[in-house]
N, C-alpha and C. Protein backbone atom coordinates (compact mmCIF):
# COMPACT_ATOMS: atom_id res chain seq x y z
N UNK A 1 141.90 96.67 -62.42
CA UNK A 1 141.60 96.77 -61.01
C UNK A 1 141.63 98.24 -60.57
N UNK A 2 142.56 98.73 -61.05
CA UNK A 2 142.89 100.46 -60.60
C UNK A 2 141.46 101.28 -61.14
N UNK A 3 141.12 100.78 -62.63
CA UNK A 3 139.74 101.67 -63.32
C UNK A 3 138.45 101.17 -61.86
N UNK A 4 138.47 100.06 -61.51
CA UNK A 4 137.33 99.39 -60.93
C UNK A 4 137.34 100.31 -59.41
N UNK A 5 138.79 100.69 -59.10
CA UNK A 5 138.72 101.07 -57.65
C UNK A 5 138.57 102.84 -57.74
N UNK A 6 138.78 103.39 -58.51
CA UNK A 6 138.38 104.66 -59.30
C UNK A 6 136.76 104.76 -59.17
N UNK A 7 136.35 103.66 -59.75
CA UNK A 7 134.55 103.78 -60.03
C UNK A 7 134.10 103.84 -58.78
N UNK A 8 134.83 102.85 -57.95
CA UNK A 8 134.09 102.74 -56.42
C UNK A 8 134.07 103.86 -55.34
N UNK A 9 135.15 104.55 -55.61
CA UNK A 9 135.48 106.25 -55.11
C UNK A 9 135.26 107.27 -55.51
N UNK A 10 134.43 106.80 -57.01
CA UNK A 10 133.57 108.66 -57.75
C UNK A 10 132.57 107.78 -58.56
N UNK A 11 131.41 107.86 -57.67
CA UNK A 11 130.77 107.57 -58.52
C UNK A 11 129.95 108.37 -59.58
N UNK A 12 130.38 109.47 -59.52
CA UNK A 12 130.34 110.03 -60.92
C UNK A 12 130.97 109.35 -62.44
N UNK A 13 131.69 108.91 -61.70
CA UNK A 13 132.68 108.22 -63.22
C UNK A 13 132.03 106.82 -63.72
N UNK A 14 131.44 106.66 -62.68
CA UNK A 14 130.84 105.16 -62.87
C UNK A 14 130.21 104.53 -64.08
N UNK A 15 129.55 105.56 -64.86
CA UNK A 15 128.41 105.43 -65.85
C UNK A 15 129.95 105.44 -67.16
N UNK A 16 130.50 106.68 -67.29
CA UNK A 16 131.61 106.05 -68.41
C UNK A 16 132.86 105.20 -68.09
N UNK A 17 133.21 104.83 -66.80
CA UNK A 17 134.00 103.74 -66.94
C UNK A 17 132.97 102.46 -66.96
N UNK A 18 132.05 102.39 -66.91
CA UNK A 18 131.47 101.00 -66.77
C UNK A 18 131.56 100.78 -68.22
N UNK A 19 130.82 101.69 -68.94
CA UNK A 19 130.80 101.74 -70.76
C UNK A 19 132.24 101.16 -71.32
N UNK A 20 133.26 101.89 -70.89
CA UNK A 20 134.65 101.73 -71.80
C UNK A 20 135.13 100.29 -71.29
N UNK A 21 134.83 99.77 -69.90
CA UNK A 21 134.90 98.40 -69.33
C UNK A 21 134.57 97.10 -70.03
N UNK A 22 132.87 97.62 -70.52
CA UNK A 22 132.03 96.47 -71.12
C UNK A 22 133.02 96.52 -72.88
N UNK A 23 133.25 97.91 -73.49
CA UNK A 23 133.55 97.79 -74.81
C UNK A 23 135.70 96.94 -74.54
N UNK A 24 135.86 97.09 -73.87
CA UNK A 24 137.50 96.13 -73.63
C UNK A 24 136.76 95.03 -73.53
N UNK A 25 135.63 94.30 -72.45
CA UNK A 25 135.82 93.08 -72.81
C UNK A 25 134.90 92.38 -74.00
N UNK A 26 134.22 93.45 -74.66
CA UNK A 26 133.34 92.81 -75.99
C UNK A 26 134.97 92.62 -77.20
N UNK A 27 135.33 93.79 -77.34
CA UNK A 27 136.90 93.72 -77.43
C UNK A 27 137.44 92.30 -77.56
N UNK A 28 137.52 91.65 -76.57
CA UNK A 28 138.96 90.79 -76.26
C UNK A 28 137.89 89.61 -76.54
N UNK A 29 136.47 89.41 -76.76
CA UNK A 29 135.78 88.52 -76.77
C UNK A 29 135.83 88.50 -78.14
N UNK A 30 135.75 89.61 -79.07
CA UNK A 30 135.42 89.37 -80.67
C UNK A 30 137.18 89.22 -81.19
N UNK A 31 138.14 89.41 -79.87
CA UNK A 31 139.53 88.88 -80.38
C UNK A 31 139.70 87.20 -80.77
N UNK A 32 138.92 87.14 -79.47
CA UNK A 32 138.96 85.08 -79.28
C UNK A 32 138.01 84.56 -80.89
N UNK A 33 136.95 85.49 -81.20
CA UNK A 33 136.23 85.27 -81.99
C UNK A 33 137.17 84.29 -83.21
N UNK A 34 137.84 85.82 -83.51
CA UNK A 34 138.57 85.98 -84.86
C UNK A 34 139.70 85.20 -84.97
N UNK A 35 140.52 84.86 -83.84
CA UNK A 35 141.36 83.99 -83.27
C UNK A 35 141.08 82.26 -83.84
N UNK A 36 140.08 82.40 -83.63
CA UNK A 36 139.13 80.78 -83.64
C UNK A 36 139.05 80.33 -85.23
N UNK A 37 138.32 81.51 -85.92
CA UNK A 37 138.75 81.57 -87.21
C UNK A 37 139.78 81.14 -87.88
N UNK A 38 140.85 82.29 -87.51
CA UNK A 38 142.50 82.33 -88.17
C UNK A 38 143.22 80.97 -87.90
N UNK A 39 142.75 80.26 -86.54
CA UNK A 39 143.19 79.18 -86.26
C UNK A 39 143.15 77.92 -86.98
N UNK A 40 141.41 78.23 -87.54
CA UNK A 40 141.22 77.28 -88.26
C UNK A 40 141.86 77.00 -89.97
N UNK A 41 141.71 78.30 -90.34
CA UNK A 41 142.41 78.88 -91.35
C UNK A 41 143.98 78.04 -91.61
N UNK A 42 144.82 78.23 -90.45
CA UNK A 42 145.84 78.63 -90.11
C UNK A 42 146.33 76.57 -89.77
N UNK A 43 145.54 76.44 -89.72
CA UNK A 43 145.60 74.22 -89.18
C UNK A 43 145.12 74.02 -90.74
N UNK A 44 144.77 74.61 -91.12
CA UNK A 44 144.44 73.89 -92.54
C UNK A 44 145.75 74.04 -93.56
N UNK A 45 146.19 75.28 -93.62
CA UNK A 45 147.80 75.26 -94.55
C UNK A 45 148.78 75.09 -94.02
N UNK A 46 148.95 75.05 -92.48
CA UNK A 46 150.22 73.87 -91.76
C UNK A 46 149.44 72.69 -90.94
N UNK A 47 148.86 72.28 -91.97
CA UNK A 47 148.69 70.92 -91.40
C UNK A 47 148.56 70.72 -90.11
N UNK A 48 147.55 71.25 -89.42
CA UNK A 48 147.35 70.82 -87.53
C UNK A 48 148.39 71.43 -87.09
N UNK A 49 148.93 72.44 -87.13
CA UNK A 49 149.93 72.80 -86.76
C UNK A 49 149.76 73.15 -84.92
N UNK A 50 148.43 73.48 -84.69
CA UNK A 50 148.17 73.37 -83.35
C UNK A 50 148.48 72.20 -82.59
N UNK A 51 147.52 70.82 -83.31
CA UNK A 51 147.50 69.65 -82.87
C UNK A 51 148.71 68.85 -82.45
N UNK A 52 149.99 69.31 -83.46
CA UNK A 52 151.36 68.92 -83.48
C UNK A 52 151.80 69.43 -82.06
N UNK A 53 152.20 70.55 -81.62
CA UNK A 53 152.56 71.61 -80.76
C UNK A 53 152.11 71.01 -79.84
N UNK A 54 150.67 70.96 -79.45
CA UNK A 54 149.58 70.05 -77.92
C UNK A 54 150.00 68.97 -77.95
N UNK A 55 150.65 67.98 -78.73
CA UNK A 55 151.48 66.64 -78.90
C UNK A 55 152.54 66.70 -78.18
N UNK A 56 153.46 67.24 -78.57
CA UNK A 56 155.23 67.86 -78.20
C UNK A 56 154.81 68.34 -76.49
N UNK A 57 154.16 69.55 -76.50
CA UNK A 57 153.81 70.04 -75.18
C UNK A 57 152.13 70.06 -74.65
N UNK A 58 152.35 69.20 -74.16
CA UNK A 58 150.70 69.11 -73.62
C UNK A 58 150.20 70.05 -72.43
N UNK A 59 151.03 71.27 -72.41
CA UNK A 59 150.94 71.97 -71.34
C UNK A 59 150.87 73.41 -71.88
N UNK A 60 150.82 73.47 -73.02
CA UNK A 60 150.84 75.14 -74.04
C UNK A 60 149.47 75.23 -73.81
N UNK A 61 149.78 76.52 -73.23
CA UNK A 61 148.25 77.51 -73.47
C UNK A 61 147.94 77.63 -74.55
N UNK A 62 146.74 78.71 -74.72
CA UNK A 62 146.40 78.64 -76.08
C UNK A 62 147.43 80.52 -76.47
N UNK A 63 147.35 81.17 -75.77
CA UNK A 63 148.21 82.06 -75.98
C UNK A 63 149.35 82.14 -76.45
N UNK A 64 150.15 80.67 -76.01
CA UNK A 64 151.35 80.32 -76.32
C UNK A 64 151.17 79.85 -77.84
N UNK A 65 150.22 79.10 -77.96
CA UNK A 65 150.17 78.26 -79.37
C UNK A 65 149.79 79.67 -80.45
N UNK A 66 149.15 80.60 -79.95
CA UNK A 66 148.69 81.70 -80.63
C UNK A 66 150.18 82.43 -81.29
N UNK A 67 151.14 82.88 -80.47
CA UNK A 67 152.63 83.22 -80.53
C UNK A 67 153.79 82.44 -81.23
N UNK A 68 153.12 81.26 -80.94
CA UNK A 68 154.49 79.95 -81.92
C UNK A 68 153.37 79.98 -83.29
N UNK A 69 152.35 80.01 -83.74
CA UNK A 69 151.90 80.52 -84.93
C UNK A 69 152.16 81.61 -85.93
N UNK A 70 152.37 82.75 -84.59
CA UNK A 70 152.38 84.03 -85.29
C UNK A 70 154.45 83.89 -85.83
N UNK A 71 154.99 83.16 -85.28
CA UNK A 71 156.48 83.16 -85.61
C UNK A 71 156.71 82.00 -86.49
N UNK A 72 155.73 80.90 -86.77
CA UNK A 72 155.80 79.86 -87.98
C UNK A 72 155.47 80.56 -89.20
N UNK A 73 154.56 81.95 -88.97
CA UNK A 73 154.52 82.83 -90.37
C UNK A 73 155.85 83.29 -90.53
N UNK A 74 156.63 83.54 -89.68
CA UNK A 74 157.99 84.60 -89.77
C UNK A 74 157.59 86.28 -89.33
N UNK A 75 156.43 86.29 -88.40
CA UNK A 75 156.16 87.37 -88.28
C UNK A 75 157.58 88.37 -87.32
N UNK A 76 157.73 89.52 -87.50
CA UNK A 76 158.46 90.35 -86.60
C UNK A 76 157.98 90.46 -85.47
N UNK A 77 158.46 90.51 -84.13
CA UNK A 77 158.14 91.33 -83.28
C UNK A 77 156.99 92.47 -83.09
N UNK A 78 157.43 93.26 -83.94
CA UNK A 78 156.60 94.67 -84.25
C UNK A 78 155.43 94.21 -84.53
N UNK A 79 155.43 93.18 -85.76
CA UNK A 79 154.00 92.71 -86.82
C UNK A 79 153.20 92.15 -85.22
N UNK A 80 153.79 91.04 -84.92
CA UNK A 80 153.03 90.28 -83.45
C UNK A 80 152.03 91.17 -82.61
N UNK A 81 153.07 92.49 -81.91
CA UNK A 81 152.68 93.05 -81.31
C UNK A 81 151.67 94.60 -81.31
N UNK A 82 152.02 94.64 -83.00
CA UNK A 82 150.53 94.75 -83.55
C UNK A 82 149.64 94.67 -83.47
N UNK A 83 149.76 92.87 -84.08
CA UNK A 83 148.44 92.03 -84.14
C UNK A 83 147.73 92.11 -82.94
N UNK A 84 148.71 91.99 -81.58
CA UNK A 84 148.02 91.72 -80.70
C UNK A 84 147.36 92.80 -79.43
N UNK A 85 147.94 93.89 -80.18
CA UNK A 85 147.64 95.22 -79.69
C UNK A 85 148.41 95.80 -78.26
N UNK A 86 149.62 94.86 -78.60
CA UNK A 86 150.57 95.25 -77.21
C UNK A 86 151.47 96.10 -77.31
N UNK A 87 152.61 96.58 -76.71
CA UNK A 87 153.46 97.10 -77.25
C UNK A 87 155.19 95.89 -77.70
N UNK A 88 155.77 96.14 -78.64
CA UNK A 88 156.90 95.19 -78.71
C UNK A 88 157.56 95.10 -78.05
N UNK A 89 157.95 95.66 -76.87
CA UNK A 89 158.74 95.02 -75.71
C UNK A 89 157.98 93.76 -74.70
């Protein structure tokens, strides 16, 4: 919101924040991509392990189910927040 209200007050900037805008959400779109993949990957050597989880809680996002995956590997903190390009706190 802050980059968007920046563009609207210089529009000089407009032309490279619009660029770095579109490449975050091609970004987070080829994340879901790969996501979709690993998932499938990932239900095949724990057994539906999604399907189980949406059973128990029929109210888990998919973000959530993404996170109780990444800790059924035994991943760290650090590894997670890695993966997911956040920081570990």
């Amino acid at each position: 919101m802050e980059n968007l209200e920046n563009i609207k007050n210089s529009p000089e900037k407009f032309k490279m924040e619009f660029r770095r805008i579109v490449m975050l959400l091609k970004k987070e779109n080829a994340s879901d991509k790969d996501w979709e993949v690993f998932k499938s990957y990932f239900a095949e050597v724990h057994n539906d392990f999604d399907q189980k989880i949406k059973t128990i809680y029929p109210d888990i996002s998919e973000k959530e189910i993404r996170l109780a995956a990444f800790l059924r590997m035994n991943l760290t903190t650090k590894e997670i927040a890695a993966t997911l390009n956040v920081l570990p706190r």
